[in-house]
N, C-alpha and C. Protein backbone atom coordinates (compact mmCIF):
# COMPACT_ATOMS: atom_id res chain seq x y z
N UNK A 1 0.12 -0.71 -3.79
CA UNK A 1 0.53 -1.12 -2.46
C UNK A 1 0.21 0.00 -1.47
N UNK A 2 -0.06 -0.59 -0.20
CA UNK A 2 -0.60 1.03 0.65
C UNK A 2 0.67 1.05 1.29
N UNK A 3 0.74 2.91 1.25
CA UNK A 3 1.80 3.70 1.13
C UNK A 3 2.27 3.35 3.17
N UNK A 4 1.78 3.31 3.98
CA UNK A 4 2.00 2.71 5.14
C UNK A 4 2.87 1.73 5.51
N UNK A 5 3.23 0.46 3.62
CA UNK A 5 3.85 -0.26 4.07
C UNK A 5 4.83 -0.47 3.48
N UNK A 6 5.27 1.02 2.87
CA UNK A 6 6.39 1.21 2.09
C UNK A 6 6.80 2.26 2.92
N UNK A 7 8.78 1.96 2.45
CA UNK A 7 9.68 2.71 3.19
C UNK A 7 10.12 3.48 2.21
N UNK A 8 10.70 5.09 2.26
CA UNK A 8 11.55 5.70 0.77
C UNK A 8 12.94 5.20 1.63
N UNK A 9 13.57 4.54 1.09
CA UNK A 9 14.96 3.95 1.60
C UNK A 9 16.15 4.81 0.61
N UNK A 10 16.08 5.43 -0.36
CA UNK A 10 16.92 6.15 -1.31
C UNK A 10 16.39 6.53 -2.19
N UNK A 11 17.01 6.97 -3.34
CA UNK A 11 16.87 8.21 -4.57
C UNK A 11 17.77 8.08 -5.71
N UNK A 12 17.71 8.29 -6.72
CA UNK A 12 18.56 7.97 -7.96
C UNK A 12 18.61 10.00 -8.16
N UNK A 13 19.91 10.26 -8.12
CA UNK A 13 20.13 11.34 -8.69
C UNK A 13 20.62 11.52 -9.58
N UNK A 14 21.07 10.62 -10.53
CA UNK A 14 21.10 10.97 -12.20
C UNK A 14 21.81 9.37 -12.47
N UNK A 15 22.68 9.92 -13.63
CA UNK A 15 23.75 8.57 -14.58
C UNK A 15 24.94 8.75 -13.64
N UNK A 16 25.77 7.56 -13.71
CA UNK A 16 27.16 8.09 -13.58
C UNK A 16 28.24 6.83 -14.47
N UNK A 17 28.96 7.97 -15.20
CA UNK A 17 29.33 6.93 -16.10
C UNK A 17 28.47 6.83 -17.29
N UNK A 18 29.41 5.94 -17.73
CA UNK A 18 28.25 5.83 -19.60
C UNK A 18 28.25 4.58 -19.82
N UNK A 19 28.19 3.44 -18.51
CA UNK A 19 27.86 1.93 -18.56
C UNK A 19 26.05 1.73 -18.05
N UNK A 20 25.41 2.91 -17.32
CA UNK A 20 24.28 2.74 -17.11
C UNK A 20 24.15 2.96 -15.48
N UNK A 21 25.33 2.78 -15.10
CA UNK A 21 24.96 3.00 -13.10
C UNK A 21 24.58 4.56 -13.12
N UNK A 22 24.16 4.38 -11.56
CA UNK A 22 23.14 5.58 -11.43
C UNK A 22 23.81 6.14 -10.27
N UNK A 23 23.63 6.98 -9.81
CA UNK A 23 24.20 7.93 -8.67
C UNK A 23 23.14 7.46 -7.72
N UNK A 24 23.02 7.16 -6.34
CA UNK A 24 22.25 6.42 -5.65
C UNK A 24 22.36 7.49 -4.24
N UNK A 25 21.45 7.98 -3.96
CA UNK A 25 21.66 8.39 -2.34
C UNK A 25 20.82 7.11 -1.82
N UNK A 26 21.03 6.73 -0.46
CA UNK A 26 20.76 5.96 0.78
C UNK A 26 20.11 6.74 1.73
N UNK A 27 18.89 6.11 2.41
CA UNK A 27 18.24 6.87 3.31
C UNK A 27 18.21 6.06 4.39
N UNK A 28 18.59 5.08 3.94
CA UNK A 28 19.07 3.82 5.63
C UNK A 28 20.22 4.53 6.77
N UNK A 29 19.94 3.89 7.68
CA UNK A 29 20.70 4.26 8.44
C UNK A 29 22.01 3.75 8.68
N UNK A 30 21.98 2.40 7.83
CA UNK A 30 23.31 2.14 7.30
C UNK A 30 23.14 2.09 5.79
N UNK A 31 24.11 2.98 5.28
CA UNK A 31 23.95 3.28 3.79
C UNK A 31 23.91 2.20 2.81
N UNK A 32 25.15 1.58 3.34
CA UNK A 32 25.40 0.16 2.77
C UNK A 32 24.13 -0.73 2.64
N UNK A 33 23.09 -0.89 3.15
CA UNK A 33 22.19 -1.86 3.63
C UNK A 33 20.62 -1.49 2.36
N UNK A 34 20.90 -0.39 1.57
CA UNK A 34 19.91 -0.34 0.98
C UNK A 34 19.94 -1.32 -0.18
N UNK A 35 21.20 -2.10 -0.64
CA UNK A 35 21.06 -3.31 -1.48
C UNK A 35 20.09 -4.24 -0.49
N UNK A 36 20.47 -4.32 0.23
CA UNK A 36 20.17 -5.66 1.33
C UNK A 36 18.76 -5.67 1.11
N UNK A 37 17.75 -4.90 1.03
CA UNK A 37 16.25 -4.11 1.10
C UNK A 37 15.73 -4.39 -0.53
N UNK A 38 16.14 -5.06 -1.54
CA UNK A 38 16.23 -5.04 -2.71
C UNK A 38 14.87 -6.22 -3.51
N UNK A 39 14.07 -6.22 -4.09
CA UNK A 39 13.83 -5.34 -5.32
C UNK A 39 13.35 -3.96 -4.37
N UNK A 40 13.67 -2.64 -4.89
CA UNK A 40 12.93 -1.55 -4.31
C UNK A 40 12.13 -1.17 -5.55
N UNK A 41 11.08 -0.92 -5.55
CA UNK A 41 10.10 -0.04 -6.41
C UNK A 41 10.36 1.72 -6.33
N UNK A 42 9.77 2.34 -7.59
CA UNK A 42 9.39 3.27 -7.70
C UNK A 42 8.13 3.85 -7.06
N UNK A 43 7.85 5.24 -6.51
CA UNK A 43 7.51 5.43 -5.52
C UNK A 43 5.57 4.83 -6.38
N UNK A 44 5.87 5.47 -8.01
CA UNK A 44 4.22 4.66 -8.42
C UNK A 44 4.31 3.09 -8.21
N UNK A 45 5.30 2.49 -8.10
CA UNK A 45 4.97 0.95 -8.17
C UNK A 45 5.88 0.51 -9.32
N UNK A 46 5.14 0.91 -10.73
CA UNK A 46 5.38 0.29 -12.10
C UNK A 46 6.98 -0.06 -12.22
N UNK A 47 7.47 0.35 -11.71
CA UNK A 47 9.60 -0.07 -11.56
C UNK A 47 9.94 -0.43 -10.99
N UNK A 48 10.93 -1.90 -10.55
CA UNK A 48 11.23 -2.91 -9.51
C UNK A 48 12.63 -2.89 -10.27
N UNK A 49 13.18 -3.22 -9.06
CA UNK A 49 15.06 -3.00 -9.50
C UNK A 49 15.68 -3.65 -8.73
N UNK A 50 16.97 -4.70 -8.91
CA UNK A 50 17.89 -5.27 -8.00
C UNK A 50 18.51 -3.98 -7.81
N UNK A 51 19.36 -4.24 -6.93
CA UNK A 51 20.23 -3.50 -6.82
C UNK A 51 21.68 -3.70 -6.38
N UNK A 52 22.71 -2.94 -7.05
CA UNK A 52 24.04 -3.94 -6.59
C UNK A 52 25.08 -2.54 -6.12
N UNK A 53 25.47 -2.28 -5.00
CA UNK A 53 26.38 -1.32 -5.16
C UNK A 53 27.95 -1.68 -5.69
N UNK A 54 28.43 -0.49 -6.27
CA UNK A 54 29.84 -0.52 -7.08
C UNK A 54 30.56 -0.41 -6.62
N UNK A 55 30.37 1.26 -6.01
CA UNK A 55 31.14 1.70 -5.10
C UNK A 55 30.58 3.22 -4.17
N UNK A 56 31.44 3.37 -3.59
CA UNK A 56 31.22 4.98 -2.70
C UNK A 56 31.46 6.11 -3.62
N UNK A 57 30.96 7.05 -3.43
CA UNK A 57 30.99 7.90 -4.61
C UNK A 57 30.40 8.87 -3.12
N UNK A 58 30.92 10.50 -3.97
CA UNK A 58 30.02 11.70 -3.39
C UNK A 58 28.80 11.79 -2.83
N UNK A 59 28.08 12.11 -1.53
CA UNK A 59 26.92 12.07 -1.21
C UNK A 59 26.17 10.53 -1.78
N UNK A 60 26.73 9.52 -1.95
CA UNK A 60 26.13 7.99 -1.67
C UNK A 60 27.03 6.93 -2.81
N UNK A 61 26.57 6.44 -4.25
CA UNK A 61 27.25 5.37 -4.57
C UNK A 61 26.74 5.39 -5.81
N UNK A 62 27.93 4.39 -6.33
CA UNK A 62 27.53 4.34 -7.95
C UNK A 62 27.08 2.81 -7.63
N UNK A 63 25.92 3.05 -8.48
CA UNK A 63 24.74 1.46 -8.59
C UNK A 63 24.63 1.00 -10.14
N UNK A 64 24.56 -0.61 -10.06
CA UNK A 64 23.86 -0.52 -11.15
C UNK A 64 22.10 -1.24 -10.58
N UNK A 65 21.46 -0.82 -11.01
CA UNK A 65 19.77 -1.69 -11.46
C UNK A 65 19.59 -2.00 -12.32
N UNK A 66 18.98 -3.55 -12.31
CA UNK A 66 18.70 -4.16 -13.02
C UNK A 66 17.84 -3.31 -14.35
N UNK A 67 17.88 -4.17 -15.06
CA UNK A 67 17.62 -3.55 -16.36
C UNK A 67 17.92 -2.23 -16.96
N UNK A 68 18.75 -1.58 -16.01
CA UNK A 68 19.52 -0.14 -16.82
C UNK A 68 20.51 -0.42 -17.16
N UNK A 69 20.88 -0.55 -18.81
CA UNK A 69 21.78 -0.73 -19.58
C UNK A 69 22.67 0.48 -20.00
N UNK A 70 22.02 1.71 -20.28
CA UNK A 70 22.95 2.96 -20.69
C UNK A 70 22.95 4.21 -20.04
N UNK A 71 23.48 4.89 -20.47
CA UNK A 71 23.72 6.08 -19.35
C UNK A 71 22.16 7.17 -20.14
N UNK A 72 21.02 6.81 -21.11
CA UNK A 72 20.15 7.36 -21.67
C UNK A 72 19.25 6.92 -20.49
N UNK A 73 19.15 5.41 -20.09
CA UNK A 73 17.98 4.55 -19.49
C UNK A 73 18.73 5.40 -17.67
N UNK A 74 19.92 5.73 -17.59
CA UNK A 74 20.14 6.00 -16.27
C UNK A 74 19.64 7.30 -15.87
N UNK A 75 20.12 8.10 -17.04
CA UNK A 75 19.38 9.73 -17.34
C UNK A 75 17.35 9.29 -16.74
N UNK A 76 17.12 9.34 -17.20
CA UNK A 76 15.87 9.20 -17.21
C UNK A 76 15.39 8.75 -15.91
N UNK A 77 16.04 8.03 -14.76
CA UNK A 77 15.41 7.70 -13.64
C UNK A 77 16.00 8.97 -12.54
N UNK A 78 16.26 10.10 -13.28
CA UNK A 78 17.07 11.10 -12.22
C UNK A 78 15.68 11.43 -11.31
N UNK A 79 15.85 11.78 -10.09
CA UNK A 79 14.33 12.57 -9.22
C UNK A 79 13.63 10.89 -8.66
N UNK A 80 13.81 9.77 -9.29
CA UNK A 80 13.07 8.59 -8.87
C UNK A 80 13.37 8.21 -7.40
N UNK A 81 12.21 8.17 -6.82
CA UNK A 81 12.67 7.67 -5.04
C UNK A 81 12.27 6.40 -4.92
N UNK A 82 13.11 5.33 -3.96
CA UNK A 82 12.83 4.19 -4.17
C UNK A 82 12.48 3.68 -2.69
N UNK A 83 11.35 2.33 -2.97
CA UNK A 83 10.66 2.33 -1.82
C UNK A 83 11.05 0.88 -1.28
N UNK A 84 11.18 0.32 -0.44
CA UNK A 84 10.68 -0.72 0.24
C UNK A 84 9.66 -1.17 1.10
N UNK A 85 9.35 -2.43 1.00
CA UNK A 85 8.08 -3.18 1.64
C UNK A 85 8.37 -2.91 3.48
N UNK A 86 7.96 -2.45 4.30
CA UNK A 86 8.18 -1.83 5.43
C UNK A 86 8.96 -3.26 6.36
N UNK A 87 8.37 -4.52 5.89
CA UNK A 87 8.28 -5.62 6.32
C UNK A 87 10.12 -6.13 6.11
N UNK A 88 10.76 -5.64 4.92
CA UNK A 88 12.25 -5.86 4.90
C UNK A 88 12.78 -5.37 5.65
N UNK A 89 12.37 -4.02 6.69
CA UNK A 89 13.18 -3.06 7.57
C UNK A 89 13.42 -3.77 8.46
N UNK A 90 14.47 -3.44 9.14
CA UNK A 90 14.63 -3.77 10.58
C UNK A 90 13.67 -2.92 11.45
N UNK A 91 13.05 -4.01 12.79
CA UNK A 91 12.74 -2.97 13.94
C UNK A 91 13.53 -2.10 14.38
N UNK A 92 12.82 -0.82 14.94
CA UNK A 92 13.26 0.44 15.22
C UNK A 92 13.38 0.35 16.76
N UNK A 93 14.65 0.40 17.72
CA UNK A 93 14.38 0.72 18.74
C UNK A 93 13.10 2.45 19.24
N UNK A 94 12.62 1.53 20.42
CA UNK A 94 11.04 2.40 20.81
C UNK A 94 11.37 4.26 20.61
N UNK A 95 13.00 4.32 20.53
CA UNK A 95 12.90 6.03 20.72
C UNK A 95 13.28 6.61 19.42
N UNK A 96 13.28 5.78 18.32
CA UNK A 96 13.40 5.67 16.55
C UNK A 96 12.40 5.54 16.16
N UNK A 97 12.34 6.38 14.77
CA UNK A 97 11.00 6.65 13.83
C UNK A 97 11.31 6.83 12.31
N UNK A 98 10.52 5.74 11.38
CA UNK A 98 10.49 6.14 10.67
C UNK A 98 9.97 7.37 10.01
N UNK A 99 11.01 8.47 8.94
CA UNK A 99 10.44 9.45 8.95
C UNK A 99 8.88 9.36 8.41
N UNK A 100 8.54 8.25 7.21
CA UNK A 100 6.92 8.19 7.12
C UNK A 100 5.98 8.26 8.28
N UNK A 101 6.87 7.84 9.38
CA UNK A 101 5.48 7.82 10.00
C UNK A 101 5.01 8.91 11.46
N UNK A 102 6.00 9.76 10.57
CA UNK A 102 5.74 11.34 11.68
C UNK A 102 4.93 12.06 11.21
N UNK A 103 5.39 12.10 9.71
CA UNK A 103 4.56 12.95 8.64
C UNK A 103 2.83 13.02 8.59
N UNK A 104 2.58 13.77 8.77
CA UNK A 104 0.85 13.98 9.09
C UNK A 104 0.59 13.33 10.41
N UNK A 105 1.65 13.50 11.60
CA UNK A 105 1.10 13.60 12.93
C UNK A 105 0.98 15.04 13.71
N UNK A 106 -0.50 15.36 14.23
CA UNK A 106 -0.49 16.30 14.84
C UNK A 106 0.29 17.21 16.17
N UNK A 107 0.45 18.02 16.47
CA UNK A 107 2.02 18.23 17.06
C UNK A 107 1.11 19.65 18.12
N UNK A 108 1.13 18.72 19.14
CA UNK A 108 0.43 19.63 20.48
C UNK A 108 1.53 20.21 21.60
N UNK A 109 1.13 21.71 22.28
CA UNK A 109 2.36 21.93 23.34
C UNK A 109 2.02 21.11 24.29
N UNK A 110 2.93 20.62 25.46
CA UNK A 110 2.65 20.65 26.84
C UNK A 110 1.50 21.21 27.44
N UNK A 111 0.90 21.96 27.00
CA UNK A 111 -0.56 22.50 27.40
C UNK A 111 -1.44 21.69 26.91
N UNK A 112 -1.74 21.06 25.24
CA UNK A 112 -2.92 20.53 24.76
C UNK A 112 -3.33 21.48 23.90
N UNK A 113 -2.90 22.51 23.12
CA UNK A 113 -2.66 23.31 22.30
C UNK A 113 -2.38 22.76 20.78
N UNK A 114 -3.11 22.81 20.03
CA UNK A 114 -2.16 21.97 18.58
C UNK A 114 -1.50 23.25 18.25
N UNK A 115 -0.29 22.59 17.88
CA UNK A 115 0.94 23.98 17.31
C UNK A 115 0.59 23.14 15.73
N UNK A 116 -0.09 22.53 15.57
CA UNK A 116 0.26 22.28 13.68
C UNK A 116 0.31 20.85 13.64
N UNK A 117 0.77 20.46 11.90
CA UNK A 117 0.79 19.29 11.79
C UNK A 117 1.78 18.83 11.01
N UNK A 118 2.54 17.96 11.34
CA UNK A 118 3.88 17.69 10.69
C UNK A 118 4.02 17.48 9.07
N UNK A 119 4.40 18.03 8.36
CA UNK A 119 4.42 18.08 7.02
C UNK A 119 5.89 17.27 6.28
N UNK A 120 6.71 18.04 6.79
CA UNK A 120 8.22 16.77 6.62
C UNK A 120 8.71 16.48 7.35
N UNK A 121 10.01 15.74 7.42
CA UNK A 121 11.00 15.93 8.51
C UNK A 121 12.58 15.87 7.27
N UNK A 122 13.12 16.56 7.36
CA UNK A 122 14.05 17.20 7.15
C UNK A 122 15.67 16.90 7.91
N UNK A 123 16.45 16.75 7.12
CA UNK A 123 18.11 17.16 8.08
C UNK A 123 18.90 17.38 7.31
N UNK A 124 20.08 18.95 7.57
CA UNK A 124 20.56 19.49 7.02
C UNK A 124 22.37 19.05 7.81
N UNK A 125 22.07 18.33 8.37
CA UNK A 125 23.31 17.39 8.58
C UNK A 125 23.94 17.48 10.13
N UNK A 126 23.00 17.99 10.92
CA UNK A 126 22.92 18.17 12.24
C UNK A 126 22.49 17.25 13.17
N UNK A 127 20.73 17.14 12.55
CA UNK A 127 19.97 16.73 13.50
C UNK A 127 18.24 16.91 12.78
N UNK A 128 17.97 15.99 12.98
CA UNK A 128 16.05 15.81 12.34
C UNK A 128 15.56 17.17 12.54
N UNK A 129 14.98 17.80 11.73
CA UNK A 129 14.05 18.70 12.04
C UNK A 129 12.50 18.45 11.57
N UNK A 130 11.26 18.92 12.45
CA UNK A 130 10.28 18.45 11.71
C UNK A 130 9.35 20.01 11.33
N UNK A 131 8.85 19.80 10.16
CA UNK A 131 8.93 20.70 9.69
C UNK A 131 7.27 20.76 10.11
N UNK A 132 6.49 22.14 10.56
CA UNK A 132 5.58 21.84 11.13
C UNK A 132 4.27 22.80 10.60
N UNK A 133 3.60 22.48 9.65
CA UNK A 133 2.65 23.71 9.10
C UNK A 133 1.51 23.91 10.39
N UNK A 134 1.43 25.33 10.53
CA UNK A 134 0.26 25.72 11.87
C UNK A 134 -1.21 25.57 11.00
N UNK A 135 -2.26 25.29 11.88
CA UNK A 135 -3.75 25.28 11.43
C UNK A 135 -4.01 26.65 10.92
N UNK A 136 -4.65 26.19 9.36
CA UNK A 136 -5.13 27.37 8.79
C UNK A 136 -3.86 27.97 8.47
N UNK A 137 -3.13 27.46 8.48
CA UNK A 137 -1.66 29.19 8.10
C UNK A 137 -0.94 28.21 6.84
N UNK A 138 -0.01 28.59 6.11
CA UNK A 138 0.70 28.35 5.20
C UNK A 138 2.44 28.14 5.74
N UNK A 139 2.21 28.56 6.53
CA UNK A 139 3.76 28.72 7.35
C UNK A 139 3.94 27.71 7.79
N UNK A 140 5.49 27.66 8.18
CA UNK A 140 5.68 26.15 8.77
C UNK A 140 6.86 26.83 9.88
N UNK A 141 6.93 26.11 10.59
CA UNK A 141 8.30 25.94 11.33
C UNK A 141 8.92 24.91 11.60
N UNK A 142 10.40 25.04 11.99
CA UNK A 142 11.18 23.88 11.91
C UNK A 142 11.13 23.26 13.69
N UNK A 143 10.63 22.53 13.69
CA UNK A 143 10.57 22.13 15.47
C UNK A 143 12.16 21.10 15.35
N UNK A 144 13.16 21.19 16.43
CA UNK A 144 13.92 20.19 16.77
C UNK A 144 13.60 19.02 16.81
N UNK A 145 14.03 18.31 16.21
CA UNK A 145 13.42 16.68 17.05
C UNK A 145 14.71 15.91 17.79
N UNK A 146 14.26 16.52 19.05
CA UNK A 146 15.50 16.22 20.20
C UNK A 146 14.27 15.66 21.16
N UNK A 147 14.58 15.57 21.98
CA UNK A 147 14.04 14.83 23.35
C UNK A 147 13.23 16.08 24.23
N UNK A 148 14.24 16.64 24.53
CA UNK A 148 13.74 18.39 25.06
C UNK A 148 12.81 18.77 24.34
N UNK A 149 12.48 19.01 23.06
CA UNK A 149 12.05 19.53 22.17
C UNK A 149 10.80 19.05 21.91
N UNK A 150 10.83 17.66 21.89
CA UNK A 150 9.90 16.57 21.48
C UNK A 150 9.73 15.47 22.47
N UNK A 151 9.55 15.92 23.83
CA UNK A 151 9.50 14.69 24.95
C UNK A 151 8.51 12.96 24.42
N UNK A 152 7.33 13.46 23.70
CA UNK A 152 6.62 12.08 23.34
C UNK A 152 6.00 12.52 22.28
N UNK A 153 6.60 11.37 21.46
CA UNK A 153 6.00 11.16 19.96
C UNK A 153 5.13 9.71 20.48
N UNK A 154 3.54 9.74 20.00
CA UNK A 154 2.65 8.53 20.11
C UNK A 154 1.87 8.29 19.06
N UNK A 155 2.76 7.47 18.17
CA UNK A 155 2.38 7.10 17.38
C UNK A 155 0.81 6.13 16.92
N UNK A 156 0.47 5.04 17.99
CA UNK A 156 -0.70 5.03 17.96
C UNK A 156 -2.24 5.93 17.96
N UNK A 157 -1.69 6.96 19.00
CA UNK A 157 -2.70 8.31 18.65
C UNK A 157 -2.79 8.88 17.69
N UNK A 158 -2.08 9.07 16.99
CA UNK A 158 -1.75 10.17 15.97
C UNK A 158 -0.79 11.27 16.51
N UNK A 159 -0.41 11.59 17.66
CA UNK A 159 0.13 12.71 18.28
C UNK A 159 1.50 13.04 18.76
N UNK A 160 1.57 13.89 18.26
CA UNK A 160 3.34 14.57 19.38
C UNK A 160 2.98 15.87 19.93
N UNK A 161 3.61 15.37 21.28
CA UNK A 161 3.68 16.65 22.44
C UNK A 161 5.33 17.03 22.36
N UNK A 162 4.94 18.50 21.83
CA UNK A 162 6.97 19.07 21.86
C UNK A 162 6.59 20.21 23.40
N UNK A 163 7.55 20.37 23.29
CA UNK A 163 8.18 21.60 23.73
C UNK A 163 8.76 22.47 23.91
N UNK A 164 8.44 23.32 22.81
CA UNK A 164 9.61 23.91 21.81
C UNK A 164 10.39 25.23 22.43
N UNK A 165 11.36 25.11 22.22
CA UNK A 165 12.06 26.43 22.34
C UNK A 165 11.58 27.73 22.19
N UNK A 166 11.20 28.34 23.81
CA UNK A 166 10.27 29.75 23.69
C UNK A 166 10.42 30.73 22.40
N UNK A 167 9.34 30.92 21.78
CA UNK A 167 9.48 31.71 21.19
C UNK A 167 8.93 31.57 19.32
N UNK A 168 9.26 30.33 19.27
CA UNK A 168 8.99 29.33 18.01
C UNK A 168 8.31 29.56 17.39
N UNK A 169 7.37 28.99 18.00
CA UNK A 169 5.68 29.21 17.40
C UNK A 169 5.00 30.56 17.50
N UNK A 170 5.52 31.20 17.80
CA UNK A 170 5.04 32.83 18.07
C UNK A 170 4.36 33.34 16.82
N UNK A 171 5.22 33.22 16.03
CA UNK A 171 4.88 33.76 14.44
C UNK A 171 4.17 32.71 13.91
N UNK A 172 3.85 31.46 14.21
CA UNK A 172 3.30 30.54 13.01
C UNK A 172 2.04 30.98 13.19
């Protein structure tokens, strides 16, 4: 399937329990809603899964998926990220982005300058950060993704114009 028209909507971070449910983080913006998005695949394809939540649990929920019977078959899908068909998502109001589709956009100042090219986007429970490797360098920096920061993301171009907080890009 091309990767454009898949969403990573969550993550299996191990077993929980010894009936086969799995520890589930959510990457929706309503947590609850990643059943709703269901069969999700594995990020190769080869694994398709209902999905049913149990309950709330630490950092997301205890799940079961289909065809995981024991806490051996739950072990084993720990690190698995799960995708949806882009087409189950809801539209994004115009000033919302999926994080796929920032990732490998080029990231110019207010001048026309490329400061780099977006490599992740990241949040440590604040606020989006996009993580920004400079041309030719190995380094990255964390650009805000606020409004100030990031006046226009254009996604048809390929491009974002930030405007980053003096000083930022100095070192990249």
């Amino acid at each position: 399937m091309d990767e454009t028209k898949r969403i990573c909507v969550g993550a299996i971070s191990g077993a929980f329990g010894v009936n086969g449910e799995v520890r589930l983080k959510s990457f929706t913006a309503d947590p609850e809603a990643i059943a709703d998005y269901a069969p999700l695949t594995s990020e190769d394809g080869t694994r398709s899964f209902e999905v049913q939540l149990v309950r709330p649990i630490g950092q997301g929920f205890a799940a079961r998926l289909s065809d995981v019977r024991t806490k051996e078959e739950a072990d084993e899908l720990k690190g698995v990220r799960l995708f949806a068909p882009r087409e189950r998502l809801p539209q994004l109001p115009d000033d919302e982005f999926y994080h796929t589709d920032l990732i490998g956009l080029a990231v110019y100042d207010t001048g026309g300058k490329q400061l780099g090219t977006v490599r992740t986007v990241q949040n440590h429970g604040a606020a989006d950060l996009l993580e920004v490797q400079a041309p030719g360098s190995s380094g990255t920096v964390l650009l805000p993704f606020t409004r100030e920061a990031v006046p226009t993301v254009d996604l048809a171009s390929g491009r974002i114009v930030a405007d980053p907080p003096l000083g930022l890009f100095d070192d990249a």
